[in-house]
Protein backbone atom coordinates (compact mmCIF):
# COMPACT_ATOMS: atom_id res chain seq x y z
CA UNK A 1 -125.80 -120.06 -17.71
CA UNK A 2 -128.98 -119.76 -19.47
CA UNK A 3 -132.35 -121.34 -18.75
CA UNK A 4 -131.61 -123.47 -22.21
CA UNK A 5 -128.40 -124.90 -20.91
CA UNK A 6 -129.72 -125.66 -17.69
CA UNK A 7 -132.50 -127.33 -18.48
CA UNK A 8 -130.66 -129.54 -21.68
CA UNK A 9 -128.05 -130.56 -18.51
CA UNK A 10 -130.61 -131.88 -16.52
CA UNK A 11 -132.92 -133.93 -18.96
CA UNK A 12 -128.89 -135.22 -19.95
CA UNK A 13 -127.89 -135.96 -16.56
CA UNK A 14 -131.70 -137.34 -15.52
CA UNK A 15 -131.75 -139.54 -18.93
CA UNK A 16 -134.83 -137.74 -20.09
CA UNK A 17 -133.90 -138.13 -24.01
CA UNK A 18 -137.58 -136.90 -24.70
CA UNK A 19 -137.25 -133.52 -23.16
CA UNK A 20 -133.60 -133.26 -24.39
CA UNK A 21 -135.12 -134.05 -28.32
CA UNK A 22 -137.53 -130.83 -27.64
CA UNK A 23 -135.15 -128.75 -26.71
CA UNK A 24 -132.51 -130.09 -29.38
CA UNK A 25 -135.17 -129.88 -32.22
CA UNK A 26 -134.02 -126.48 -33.85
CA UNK A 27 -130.53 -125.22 -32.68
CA UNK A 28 -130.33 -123.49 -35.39
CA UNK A 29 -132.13 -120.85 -32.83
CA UNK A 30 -129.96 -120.99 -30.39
CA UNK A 31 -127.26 -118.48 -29.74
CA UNK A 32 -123.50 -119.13 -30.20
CA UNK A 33 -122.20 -119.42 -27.11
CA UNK A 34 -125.73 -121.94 -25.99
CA UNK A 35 -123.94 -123.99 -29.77
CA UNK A 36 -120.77 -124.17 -27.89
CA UNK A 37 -122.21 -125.40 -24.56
CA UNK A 38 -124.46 -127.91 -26.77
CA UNK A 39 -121.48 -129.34 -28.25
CA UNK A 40 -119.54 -130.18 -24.78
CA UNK A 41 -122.67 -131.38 -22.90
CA UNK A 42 -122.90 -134.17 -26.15
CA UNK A 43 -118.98 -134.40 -25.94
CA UNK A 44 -119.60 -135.75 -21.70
CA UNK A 45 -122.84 -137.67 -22.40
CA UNK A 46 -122.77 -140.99 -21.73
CA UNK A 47 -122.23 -143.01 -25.10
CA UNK A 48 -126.16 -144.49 -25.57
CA UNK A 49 -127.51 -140.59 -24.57
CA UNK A 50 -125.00 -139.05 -27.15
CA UNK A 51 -125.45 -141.86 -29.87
CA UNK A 52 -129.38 -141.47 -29.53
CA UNK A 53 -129.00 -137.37 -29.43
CA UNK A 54 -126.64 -136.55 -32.12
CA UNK A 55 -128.49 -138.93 -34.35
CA UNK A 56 -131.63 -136.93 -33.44
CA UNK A 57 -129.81 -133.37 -34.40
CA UNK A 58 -128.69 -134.80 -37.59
CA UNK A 59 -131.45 -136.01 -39.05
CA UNK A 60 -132.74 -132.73 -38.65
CA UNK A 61 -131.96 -130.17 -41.63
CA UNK A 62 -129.13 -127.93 -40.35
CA UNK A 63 -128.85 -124.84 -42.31
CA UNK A 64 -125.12 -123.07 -40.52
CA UNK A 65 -122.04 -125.60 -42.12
CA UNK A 66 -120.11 -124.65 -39.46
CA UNK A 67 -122.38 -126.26 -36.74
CA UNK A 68 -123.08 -129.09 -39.41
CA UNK A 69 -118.93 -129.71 -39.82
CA UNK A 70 -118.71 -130.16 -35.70
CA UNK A 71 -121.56 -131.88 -35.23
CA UNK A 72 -119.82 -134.28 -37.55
CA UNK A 73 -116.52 -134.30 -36.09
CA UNK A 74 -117.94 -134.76 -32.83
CA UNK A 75 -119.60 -137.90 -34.07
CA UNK A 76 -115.71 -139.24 -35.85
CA UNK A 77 -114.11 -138.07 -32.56
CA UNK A 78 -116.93 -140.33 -30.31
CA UNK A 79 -116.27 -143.22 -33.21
CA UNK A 80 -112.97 -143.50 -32.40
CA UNK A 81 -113.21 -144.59 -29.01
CA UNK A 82 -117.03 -146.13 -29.28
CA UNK A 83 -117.09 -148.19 -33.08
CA UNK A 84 -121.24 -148.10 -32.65
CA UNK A 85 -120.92 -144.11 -33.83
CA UNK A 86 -119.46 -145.10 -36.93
CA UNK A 87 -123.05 -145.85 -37.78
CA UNK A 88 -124.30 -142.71 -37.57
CA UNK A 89 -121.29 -141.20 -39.11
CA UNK A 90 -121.98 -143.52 -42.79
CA UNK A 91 -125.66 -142.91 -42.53
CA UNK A 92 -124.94 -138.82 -43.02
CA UNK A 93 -121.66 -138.77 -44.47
CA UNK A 94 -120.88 -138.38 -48.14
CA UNK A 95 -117.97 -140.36 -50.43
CA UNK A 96 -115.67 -136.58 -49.66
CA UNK A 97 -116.42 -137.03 -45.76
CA UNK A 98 -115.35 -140.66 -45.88
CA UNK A 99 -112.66 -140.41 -47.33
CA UNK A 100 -111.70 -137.74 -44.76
CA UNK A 101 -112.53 -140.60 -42.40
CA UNK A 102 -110.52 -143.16 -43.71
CA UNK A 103 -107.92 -143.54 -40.60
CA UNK A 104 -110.98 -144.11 -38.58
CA UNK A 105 -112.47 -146.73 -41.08
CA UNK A 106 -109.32 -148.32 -40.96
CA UNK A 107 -108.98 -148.22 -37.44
CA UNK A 108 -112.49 -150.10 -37.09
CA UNK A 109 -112.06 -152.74 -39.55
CA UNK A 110 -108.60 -153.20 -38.23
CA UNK A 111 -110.02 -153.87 -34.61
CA UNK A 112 -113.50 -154.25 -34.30
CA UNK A 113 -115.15 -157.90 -34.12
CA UNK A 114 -118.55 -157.51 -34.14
CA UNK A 115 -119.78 -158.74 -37.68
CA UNK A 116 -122.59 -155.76 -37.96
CA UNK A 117 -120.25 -152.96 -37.46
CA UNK A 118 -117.98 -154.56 -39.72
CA UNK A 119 -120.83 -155.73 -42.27
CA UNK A 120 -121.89 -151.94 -42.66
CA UNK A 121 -118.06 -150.73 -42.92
CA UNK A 122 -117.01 -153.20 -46.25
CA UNK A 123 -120.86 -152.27 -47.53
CA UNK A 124 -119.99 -148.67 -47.37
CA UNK A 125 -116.50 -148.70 -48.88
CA UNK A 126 -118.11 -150.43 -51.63
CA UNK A 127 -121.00 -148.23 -52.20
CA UNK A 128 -118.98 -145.33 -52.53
CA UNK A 129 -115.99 -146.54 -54.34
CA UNK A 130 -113.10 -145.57 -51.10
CA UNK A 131 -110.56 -146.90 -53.48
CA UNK A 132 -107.68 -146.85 -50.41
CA UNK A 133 -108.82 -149.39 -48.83
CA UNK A 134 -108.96 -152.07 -50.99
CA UNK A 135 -106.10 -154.10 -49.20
CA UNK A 136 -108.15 -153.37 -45.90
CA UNK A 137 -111.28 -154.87 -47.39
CA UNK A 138 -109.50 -157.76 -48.94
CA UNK A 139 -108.15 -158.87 -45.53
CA UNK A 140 -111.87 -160.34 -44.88
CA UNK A 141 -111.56 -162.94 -47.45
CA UNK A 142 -109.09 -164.87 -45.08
CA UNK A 143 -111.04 -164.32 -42.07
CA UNK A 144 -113.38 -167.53 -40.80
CA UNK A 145 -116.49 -165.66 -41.87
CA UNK A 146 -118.74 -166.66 -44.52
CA UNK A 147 -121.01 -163.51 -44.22
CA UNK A 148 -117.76 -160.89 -43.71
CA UNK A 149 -115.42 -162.83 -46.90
CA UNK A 150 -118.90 -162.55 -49.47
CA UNK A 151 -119.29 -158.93 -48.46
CA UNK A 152 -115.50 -158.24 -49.13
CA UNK A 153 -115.72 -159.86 -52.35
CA UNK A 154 -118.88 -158.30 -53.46
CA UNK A 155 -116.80 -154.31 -51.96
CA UNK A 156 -113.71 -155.38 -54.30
CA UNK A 157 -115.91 -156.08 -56.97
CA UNK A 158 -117.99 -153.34 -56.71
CA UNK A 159 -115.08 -151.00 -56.57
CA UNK A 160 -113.89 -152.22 -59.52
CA UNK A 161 -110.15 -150.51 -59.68
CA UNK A 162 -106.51 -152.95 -60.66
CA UNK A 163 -105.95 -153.14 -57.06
CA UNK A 164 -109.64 -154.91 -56.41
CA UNK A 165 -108.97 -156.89 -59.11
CA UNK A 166 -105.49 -157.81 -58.17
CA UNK A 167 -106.21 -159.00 -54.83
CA UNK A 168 -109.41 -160.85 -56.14
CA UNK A 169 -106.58 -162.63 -58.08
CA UNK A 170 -104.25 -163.12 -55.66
CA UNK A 171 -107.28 -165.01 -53.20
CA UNK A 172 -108.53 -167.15 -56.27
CA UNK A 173 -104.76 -168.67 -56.38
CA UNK A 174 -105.75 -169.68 -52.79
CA UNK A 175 -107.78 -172.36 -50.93
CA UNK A 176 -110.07 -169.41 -50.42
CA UNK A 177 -110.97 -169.53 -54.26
CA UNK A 178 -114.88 -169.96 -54.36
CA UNK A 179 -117.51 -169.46 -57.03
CA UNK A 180 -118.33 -165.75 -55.59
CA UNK A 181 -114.12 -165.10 -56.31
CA UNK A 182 -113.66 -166.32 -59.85
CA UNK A 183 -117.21 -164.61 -60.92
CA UNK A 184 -115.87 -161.49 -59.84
CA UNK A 185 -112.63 -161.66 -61.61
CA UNK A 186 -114.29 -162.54 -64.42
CA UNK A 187 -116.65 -159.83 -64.31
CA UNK A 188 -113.70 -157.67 -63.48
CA UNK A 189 -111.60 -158.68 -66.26
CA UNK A 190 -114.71 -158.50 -68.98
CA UNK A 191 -115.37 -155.09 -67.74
CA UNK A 192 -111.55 -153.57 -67.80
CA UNK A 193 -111.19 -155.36 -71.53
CA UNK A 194 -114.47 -153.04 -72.03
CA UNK A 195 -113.10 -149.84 -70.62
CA UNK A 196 -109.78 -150.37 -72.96
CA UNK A 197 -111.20 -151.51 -76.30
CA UNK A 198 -113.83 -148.13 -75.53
CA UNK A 199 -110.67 -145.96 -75.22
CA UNK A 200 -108.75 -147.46 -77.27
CA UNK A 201 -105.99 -148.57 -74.66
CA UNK A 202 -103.27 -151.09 -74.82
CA UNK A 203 -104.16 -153.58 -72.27
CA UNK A 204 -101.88 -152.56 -69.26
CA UNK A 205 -98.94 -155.50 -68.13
CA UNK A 206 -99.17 -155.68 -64.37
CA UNK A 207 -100.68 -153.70 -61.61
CA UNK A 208 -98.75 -152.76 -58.51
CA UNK A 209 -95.48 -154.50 -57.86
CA UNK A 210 -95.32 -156.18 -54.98
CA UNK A 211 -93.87 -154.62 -52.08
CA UNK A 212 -89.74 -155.37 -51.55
CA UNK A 213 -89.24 -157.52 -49.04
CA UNK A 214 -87.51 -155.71 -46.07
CA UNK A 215 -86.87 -158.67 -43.43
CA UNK A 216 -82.86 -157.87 -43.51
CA UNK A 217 -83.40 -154.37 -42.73
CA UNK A 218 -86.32 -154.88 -39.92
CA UNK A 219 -83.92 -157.40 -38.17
CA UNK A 220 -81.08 -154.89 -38.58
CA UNK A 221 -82.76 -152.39 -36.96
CA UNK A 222 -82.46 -154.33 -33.08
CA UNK A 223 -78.40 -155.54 -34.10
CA UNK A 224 -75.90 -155.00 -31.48
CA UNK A 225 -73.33 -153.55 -34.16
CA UNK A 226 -74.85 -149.76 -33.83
CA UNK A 227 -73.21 -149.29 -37.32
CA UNK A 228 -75.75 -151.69 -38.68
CA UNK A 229 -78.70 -150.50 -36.72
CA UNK A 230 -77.69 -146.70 -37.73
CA UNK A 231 -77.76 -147.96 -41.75
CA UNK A 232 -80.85 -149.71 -41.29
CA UNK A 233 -82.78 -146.77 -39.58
CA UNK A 234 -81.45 -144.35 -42.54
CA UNK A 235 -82.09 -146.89 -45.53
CA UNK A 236 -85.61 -146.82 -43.95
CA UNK A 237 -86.18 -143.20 -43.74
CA UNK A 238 -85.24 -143.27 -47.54
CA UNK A 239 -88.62 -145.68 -48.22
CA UNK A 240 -90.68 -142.05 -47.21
CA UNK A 241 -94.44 -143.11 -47.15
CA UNK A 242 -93.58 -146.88 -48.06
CA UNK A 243 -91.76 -147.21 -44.68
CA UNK A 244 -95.56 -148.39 -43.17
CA UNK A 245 -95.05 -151.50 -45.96
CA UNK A 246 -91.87 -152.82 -44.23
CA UNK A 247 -92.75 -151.99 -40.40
CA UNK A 248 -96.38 -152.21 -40.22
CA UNK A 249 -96.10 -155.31 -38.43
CA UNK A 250 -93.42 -154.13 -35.89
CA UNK A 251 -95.91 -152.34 -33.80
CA UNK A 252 -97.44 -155.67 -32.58
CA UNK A 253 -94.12 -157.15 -32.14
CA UNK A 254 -93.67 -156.56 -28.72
CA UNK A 255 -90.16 -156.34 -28.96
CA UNK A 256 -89.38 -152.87 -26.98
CA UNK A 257 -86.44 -152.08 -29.13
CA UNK A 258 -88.44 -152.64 -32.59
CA UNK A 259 -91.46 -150.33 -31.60
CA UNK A 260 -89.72 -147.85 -30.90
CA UNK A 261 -87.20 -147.66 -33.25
CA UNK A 262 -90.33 -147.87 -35.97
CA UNK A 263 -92.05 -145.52 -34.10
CA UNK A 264 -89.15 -143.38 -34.46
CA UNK A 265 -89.40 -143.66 -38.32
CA UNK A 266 -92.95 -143.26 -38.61
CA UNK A 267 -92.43 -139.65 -36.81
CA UNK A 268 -90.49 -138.64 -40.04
CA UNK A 269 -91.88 -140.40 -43.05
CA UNK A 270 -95.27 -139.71 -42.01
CA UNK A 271 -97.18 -142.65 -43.86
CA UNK A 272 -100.99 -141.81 -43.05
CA UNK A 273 -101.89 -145.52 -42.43
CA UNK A 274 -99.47 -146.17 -39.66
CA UNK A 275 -101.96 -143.65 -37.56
CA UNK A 276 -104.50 -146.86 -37.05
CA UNK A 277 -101.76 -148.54 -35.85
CA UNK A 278 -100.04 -146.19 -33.58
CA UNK A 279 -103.37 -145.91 -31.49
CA UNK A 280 -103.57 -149.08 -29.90
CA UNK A 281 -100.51 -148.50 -28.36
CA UNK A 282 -101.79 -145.83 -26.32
CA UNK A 283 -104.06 -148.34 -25.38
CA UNK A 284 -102.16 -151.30 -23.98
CA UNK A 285 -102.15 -151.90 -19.99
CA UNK A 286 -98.67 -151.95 -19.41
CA UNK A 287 -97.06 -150.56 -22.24
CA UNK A 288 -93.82 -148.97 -21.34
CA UNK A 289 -93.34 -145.14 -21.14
CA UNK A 290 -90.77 -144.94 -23.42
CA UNK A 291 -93.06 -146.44 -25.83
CA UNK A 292 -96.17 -144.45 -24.72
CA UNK A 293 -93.90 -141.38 -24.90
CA UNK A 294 -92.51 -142.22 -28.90
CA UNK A 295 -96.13 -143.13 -30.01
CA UNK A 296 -97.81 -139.98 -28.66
CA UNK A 297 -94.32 -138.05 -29.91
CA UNK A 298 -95.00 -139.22 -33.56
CA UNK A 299 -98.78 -138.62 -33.67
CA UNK A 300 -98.07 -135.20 -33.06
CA UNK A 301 -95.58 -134.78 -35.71
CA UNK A 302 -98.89 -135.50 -38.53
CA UNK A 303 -99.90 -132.27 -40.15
CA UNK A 304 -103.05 -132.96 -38.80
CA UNK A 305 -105.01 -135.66 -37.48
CA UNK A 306 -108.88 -137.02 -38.99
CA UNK A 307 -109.13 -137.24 -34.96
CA UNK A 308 -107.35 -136.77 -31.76
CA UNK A 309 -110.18 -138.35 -29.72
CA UNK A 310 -107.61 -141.31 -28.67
CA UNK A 311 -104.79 -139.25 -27.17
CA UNK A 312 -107.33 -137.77 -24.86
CA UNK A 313 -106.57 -140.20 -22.57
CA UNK A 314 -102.70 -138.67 -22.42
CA UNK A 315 -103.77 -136.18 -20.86
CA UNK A 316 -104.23 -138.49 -17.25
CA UNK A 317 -100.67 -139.91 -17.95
CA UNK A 318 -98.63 -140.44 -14.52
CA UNK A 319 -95.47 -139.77 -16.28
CA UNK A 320 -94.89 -136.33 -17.25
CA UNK A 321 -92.92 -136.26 -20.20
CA UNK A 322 -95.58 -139.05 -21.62
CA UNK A 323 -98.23 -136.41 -20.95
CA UNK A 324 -96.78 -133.55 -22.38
CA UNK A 325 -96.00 -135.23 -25.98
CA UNK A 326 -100.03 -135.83 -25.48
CA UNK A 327 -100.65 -132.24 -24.73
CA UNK A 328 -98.71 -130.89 -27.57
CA UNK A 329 -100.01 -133.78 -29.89
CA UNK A 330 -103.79 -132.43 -28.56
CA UNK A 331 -102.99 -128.93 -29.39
CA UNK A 332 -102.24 -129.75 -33.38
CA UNK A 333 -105.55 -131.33 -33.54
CA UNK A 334 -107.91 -129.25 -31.01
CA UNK A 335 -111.93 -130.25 -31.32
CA UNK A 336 -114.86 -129.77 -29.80
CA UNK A 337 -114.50 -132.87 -27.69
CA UNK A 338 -110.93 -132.60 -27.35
CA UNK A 339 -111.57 -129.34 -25.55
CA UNK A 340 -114.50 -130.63 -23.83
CA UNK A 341 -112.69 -133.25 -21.89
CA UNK A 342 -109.84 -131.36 -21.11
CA UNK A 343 -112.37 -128.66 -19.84
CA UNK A 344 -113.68 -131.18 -17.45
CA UNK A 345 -110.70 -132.43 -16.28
CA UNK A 346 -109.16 -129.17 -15.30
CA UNK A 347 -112.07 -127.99 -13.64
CA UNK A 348 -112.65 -130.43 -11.36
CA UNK A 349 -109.84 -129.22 -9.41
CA UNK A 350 -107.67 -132.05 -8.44
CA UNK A 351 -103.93 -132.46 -7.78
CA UNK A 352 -103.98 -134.24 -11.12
CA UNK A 353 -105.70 -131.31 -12.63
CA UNK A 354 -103.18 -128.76 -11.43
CA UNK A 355 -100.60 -131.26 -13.20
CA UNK A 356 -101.92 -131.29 -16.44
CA UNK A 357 -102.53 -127.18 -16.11
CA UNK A 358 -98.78 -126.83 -15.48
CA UNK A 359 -98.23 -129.74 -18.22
CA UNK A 360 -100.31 -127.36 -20.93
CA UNK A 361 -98.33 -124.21 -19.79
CA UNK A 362 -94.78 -125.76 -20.25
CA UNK A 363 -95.65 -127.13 -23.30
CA UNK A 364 -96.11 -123.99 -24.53
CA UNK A 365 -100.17 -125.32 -25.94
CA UNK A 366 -101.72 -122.35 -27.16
CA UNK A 367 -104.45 -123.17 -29.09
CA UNK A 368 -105.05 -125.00 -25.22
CA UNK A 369 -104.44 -122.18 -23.40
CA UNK A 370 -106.69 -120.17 -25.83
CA UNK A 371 -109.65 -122.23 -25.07
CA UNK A 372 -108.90 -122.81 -21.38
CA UNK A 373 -109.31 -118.97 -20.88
CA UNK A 374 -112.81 -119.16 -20.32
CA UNK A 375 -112.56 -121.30 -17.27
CA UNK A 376 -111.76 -119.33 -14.00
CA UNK A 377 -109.82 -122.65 -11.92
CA UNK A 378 -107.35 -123.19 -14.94
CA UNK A 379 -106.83 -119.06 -14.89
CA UNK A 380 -106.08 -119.58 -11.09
CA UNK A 381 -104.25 -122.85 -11.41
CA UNK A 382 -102.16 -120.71 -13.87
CA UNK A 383 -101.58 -117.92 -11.73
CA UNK A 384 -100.51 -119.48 -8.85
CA UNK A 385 -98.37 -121.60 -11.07
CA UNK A 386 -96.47 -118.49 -12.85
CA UNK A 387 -95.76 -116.73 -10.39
CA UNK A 388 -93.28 -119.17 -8.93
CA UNK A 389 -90.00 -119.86 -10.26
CA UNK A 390 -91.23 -120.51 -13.43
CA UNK A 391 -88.97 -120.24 -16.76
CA UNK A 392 -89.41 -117.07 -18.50
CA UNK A 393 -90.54 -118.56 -21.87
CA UNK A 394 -93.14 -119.98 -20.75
CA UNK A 395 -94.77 -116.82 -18.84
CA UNK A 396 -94.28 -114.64 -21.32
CA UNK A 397 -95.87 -117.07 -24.03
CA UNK A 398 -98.97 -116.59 -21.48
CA UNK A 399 -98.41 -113.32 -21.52
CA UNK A 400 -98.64 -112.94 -25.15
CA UNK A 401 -101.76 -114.86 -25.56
CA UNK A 402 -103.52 -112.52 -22.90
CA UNK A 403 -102.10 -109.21 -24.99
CA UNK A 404 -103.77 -111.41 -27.91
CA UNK A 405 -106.99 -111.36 -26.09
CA UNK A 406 -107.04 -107.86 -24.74
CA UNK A 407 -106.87 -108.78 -21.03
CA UNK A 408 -104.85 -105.76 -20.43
CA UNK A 409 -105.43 -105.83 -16.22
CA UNK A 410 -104.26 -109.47 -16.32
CA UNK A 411 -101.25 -108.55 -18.39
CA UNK A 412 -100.13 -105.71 -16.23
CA UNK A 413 -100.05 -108.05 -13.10
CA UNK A 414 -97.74 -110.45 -14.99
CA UNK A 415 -95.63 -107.74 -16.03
CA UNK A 416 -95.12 -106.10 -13.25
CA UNK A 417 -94.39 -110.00 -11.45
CA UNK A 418 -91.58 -110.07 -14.53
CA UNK A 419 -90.02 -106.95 -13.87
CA UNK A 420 -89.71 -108.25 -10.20
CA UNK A 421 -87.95 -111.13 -11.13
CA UNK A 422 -85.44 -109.39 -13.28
CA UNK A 423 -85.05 -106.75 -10.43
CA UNK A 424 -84.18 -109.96 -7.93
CA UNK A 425 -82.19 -110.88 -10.80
């Protein structure tokens, strides 16, 4: 450990933000590997030490875009489970980067309550035009807030699209119709007939259609008759990304039967904006395995996540098959915090710990593995764990990934505990 680390860990773990801010001032100097330790010292800090220090490093010019990119993600990732480093994130992010972000701006506005967080999140989507949230934003005219419903109003207007004007449309048809409403239509309107007569358009009919109502198939989907239930799931899958329209809602149904089964769906069709829904069920006190289990198994089946900084917590799940759909979920979207927190909780020895190494090993996580290579008590937790009765596949996947990484006197001692077995064989 250098002198840097060492002394950035102690002004972190003695609160001294001053002495932390020197030595953060220019990492731009520091070496790769001290880049890598700064990253999972800010990943462990407590949230007001990180909020105040990655705020510091980022207003600072940072001239490497790889360091600039994590530094970044690291602040999403920390977002996700603490709303207050959303903040930070609009201050330095641009309208690409947010729209990047957009499962974790619809994740706040979907569950935060404090009025500033959520002031500064319909401001922003305004500001920079995040045209896919529109029906997110317009959700806040409805709400009981003055301040939140004329900031909404003032987003929709200012970005300006059909869909803004639509719903603007839809709430002046309502006992939520107010002066601020129908002077944004108008606006709206006036500036659309603009746009056409400029281009020399034919004004355009309607905008979206309205989504089909699927209440038939939703309450086919718990039926008795497994027939019915079977058609139902299939016509489903058939919607593809407009699945989330008809089973958004399901989620918070607390019927056992209905989550998972739209779970289930979700896994195959996909639909981005189900991800800010999914979350809080990994969330819930006493949410059934089974349901833990499905909601981790679906995350995982996204390409790739804007952040896997909620499913860190699978990785502490009692049940093992609930924590190794986490583990493999983890290993699609690996970060530097995601790594960071696995780090710690591997290294700090534990029973649990041991689980979760054997967890990453028969899950066959490599990118996991990969990382974990560096630490000496998951290298002996795997050891001991491999050389058991352990299925094949899973030692020699180990074995690859040290071939990968040129550990050629750690190989031979697995090879030669192989060629045992198959002798006792």
């Amino acid at each position: 450990m250098s002198d840097f680390i060492r002394d950035l860990k102690k002004s972190v773990h003695t609160s001294d933000l001053n002495q932390a801010k020197l030595l953060l001032a220019d990492i731009s100097r520091n070496s790769e590997q001290e880049k890598l330790e700064i990253l999972h010292i800010l990943a462990l800090a407590s949230d007001q030490i990180a909020l105040t220090l990655l705020d510091f490093i980022l207003e600072q010019p940072i001239n490497e875009p790889d360091m600039s990119e994590r530094l970044i993600q690291l602040v999403i990732d920390r977002a996700h489970l603490n709303f207050e480093f959303v903040l930070t994130f609009y201050r330095i992010a641009d309208k690409d980067k947010l729209i990047q972000a957009i499962p974790l701006i619809r994740h706040i506005l979907t569950n935060e309550t404090r009025p500033d967080i959520l002031t500064v999140s319909i401001e922003t989507i305004g500001k920079q035009k995040i045209d896919p949230l529109v029906d997110d934003v317009a959700e806040f005219i409805y709400y009981d807030d003055p301040l939140l419903k004329s900031k909404a109003v003032r987003a929709l207007e200012r970005l300006g699209n059909p869909a803004a004007l639509h719903r603007l449309e839809q709430a002046a048809a309502t006992e939520k119709c107010d002066q601020d409403i129908l002077d944004a239509v108008e606006f709206l309107k006036k500036e659309g007939e603009q746009v056409i007569s400029d281009a020399g358009l034919k004004t355009p009919e309607s905008v979206d259609p309205e989504p089909e109502n699927y209440e038939d198939l939703i309450g086919q989907l718990t039926s008795m008759n497994l027939d019915e239930r079977f058609k139902a799931f299939t016509d489903l899958l058939e919607t593809g990304e407009q699945s989330f329209n008809a089973l958004k809602h399901c989620l918070a149904s607390g019927d056992h039967d209905l989550v998972l089964n739209a779970l289930r769906i979700f896994s195959r069709t996909l639909p981005y904006k189900a991800t800010s829904r999914i979350f809080p069920l990994l969330e819930g006190k006493g949410q059934a395995s089974g349901i833990r289990f499905m909601a981790f198994e679906a995350l995982g089946n996204f390409p790739e996540l804007e952040s896997a900084a909620s499913l860190v917590k699978g990785i502490s799940e009692f049940d093992p098959a609930v924590r190794m759909a986490a583990v493999r979920a983890l290993d699609k979207n690996l970060t530097d915090f995601v790594c960071a927190e696995i780090r710690e909780k591997i290294e700090s020895g534990t029973k649990a710990a041991t689980g979760l190494a054997q967890t990453i090993l028969d899950a066959g996580a490599v990118h996991i593995m990969d990382y974990l290579l560096v630490s000496d008590t998951f290298s002996y937790m795997a050891s001991n764990y491999l050389t058991k009765d352990t299925p094949a596949h899973v030692l020699e996947a180990y074995v690859t990934l040290l071939e990968k990484r040129k550990l050629k006197s750690t190989v031979k001692k697995y090879q030669a505990f192989i060629q045992e077995q198959a002798q006792r064989q």
